[in-house]
Protein backbone atom coordinates (compact mmCIF):
# COMPACT_ATOMS: atom_id res chain seq x y z
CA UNK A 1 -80.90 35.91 -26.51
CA UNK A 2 -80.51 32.00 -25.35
CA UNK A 3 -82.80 32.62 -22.46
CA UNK A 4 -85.70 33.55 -24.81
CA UNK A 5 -85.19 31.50 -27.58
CA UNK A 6 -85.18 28.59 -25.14
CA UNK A 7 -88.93 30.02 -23.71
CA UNK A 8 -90.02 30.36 -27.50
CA UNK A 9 -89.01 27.28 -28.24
CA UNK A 10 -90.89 25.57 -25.31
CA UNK A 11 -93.91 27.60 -25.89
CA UNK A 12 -93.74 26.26 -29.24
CA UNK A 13 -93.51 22.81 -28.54
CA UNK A 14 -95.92 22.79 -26.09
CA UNK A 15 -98.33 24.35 -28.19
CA UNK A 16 -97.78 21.50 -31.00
CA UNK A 17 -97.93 18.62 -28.51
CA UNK A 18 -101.35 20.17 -26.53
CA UNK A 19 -103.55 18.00 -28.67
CA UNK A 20 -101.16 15.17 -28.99
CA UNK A 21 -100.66 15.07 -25.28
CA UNK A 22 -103.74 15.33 -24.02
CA UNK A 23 -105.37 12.15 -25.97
CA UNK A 24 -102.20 10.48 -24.73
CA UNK A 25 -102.39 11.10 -21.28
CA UNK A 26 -106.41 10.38 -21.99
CA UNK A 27 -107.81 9.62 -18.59
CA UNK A 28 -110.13 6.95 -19.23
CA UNK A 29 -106.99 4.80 -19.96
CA UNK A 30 -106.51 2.82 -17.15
CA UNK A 31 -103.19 3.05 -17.02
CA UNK A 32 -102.75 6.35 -17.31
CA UNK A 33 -105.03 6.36 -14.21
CA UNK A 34 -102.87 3.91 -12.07
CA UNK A 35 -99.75 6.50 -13.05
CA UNK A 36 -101.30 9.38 -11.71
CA UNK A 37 -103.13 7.68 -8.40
CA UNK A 38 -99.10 6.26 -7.98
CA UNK A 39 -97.80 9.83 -8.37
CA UNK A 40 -100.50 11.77 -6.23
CA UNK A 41 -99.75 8.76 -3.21
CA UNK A 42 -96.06 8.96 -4.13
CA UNK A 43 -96.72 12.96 -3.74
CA UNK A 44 -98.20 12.50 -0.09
CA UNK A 45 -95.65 10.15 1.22
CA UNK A 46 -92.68 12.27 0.73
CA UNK A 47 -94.74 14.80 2.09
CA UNK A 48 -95.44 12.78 5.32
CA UNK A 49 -92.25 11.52 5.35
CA UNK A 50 -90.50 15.43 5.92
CA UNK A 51 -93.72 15.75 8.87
CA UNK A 52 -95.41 18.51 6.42
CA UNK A 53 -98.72 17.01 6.23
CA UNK A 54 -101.15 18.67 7.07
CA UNK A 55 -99.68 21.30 4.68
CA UNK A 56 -101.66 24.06 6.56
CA UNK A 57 -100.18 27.56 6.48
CA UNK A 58 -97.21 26.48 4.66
CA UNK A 59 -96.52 28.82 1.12
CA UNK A 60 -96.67 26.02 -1.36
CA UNK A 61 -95.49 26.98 -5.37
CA UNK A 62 -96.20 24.86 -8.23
CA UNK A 63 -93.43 26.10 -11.09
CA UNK A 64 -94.36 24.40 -15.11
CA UNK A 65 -97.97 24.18 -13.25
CA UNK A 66 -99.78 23.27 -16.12
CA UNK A 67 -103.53 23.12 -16.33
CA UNK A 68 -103.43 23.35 -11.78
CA UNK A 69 -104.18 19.24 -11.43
CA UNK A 70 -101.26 19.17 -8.72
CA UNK A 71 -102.29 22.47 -6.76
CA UNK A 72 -105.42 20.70 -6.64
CA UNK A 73 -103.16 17.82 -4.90
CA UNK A 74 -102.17 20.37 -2.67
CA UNK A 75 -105.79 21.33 -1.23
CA UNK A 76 -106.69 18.03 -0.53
CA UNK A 77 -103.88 17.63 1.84
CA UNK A 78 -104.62 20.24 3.65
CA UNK A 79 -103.26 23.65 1.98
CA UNK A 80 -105.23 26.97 2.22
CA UNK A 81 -105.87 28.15 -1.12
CA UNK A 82 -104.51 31.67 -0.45
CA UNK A 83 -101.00 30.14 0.32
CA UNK A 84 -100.83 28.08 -3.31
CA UNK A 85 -98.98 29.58 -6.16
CA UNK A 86 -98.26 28.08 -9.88
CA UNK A 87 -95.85 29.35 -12.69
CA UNK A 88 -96.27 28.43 -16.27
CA UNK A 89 -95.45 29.96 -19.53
CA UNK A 90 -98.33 28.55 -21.57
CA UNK A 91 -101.45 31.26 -20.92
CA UNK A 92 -103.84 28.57 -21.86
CA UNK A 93 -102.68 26.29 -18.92
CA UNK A 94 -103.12 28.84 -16.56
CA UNK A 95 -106.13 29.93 -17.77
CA UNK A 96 -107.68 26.59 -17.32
CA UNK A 97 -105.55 26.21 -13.66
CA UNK A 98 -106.99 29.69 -12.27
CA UNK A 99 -110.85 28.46 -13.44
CA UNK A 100 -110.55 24.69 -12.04
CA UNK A 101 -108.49 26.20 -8.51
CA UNK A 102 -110.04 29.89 -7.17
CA UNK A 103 -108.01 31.36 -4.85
CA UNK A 104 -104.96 30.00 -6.16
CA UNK A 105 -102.89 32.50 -7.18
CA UNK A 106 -101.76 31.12 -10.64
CA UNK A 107 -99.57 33.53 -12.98
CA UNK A 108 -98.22 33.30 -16.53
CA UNK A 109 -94.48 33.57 -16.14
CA UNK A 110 -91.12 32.34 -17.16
CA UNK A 111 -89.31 30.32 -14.18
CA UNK A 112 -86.36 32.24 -14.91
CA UNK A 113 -87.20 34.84 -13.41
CA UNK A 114 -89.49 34.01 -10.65
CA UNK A 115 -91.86 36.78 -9.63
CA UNK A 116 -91.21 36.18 -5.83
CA UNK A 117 -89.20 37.19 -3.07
CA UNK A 118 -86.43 35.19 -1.65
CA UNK A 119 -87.30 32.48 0.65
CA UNK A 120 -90.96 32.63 0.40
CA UNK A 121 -91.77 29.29 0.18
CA UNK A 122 -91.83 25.98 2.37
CA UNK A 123 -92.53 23.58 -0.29
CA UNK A 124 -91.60 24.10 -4.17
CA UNK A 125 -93.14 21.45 -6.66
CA UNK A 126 -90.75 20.84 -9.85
CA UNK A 127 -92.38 18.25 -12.02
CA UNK A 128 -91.25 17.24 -15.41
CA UNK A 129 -89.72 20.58 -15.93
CA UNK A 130 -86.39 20.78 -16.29
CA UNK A 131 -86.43 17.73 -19.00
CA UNK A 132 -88.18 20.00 -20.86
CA UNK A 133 -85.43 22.52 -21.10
CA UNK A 134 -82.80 21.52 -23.60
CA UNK A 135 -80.66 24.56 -22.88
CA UNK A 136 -78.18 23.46 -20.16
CA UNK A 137 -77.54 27.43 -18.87
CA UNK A 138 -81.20 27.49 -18.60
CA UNK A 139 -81.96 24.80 -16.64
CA UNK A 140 -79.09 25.87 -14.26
CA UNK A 141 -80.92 29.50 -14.37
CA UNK A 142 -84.08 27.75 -13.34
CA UNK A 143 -82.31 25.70 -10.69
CA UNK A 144 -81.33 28.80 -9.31
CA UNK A 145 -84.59 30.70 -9.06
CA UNK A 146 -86.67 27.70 -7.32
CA UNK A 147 -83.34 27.73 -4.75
CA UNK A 148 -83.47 31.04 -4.11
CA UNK A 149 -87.51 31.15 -3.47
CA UNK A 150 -87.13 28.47 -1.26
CA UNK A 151 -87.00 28.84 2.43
CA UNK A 152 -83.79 27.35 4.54
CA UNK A 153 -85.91 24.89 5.68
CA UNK A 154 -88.31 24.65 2.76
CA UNK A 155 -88.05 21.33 0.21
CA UNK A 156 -88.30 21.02 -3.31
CA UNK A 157 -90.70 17.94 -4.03
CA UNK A 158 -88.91 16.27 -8.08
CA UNK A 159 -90.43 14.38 -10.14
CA UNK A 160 -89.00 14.14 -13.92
CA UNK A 161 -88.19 12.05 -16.41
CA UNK A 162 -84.48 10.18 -16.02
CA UNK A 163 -84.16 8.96 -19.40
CA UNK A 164 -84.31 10.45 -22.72
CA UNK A 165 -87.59 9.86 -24.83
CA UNK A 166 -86.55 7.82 -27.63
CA UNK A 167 -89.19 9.48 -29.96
CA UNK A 168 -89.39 12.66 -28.28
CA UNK A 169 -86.30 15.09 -29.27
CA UNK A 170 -87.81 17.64 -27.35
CA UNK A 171 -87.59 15.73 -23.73
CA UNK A 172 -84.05 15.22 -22.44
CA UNK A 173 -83.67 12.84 -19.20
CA UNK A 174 -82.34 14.15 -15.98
CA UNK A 175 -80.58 11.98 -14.03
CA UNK A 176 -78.89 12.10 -10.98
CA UNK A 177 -75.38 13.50 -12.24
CA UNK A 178 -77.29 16.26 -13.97
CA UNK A 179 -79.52 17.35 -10.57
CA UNK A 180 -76.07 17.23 -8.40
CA UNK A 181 -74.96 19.72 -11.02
CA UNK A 182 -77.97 22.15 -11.10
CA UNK A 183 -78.64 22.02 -7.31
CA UNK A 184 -75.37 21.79 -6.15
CA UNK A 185 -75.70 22.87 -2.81
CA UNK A 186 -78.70 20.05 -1.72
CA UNK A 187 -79.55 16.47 -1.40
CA UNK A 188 -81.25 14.53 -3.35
CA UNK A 189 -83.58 11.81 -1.81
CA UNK A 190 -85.31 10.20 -4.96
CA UNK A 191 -86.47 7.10 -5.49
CA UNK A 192 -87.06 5.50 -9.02
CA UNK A 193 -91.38 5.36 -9.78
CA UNK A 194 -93.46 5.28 -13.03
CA UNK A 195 -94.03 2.20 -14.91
CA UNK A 196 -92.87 3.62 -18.92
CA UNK A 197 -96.02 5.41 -19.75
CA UNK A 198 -96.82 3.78 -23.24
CA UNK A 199 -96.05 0.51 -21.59
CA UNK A 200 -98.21 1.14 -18.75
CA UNK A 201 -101.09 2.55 -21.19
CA UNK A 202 -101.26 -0.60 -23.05
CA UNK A 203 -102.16 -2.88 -20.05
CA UNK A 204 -105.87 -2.35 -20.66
CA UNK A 205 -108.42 -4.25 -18.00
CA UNK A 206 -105.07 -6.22 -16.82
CA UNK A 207 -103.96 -3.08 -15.56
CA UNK A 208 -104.28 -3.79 -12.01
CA UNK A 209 -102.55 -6.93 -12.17
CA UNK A 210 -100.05 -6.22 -14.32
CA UNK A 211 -98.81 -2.83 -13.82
CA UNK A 212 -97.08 -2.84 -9.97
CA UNK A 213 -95.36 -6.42 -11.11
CA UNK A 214 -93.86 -4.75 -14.10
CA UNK A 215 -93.29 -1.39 -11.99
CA UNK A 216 -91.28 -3.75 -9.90
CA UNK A 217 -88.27 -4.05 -12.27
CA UNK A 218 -86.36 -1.03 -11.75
CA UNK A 219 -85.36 -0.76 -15.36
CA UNK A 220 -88.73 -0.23 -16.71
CA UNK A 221 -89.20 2.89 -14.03
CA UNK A 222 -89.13 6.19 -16.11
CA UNK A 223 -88.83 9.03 -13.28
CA UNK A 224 -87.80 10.03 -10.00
CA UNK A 225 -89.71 11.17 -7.02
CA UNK A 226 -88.27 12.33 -4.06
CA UNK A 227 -87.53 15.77 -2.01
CA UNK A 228 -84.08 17.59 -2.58
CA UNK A 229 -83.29 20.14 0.52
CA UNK A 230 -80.67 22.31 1.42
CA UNK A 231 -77.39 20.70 2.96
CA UNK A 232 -76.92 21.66 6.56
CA UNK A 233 -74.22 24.10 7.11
């Protein structure tokens, strides 16, 4: 009963906020541009940093993959469509991810119960997914499918919020205490990114000046970015 009250509830909010959130995250705003070109660069250095770029023939999944953008990501550095996969419970998003990305293989889907075999993938993306999830048995469910997809050597590439949203009820932080807990048996290498989005959109033309000196100050970084990975045994 928890497990799909949770998914109701999400597919609820999400439905509510779709308007809301996409004139926030308006892309004409600058500095909701220098966020994203951060994150996608951010996104190929960890990659390059674990020697998986050119990402090949490697089985990528996307899981909460939204409207595709990140799939998209994927191509560019060097994925074959037919080895991309995305996850995400709102039928719109996917709608719009399997028109934008064909070939991907994008299906509608709660990340509970992950519609793929164990160990089938080298690279897992989990962005801003688990805040999302108030329930703390269901994040620990989730944490548990996108393990057990994942391939021995495989990585999970984070990136999530670490604080709470002050005016969002429905967004709860995860920081590292709460990752050690749902993905017990890994490492964490993260790294603190993400100038506060409605700071950073506020920066108009000054943008480019102002944003990586205020991204500087640790305390005005919002997520984390990094790979987790299996512990050797």
């Amino acid at each position: 009963m928890r497990t799909e009250s949770e998914a109701t509830r999400l597919r609820n909010v999400y439905r509510e906020y779709m308007p809301r959130v996409a004139s926030r995250w308006d892309p004409e705003n600058r500095g909701n541009r220098w966020i994203l070109t951060e994150l996608e660069r951010g996104v190929a250095d960890v990659l390059r940093s674990r020697n998986l770029l050119p990402l090949g023939d490697r089985q990528v999944l996307d899981v909460g993959c939204g409207y595709g953008h990140f799939l998209g990501l994927a191509r560019e550095l060097g994925a074959k469509p037919g080895n991309l996969y995305g996850i995400d419970l709102m039928e719109e998003r996917v709608g719009y991810a399997r028109a934008a990305n064909p070939g991907v293989d994008f299906r509608v889907g709660n990340a509970e119960a992950l519609p793929f075999d164990d160990a089938s993938f080298d690279v897992v993306l989990l962005f801003s997914v688990l805040t999302s999830i108030l329930d703390a048995q269901v994040r620990s469910r989730v944490a548990r499918e996108v393990a057990r997809v994942l391939r021995r050597d495989g990585v999970i590439v984070w990136y999530d919020f670490r604080f709470d949203h002050s005016n969002n009820p429905n967004v709860r932080g995860v920081d590292r205490a709460e990752i050690a807990r749902v993905f017990p048996d890994f490492t964490a290498g993260l790294h603190t990114m993400t100038l506060l989005p409605p700071l950073a959109r506020r920066l108009g033309r000054l943008t480019p000046m102002i944003y990586p000196a205020l991204a500087s100050i640790p305390a005005l970084r919002s997520h984390y970015l990094g790979v987790l990975e299996l512990r050797s045994t």
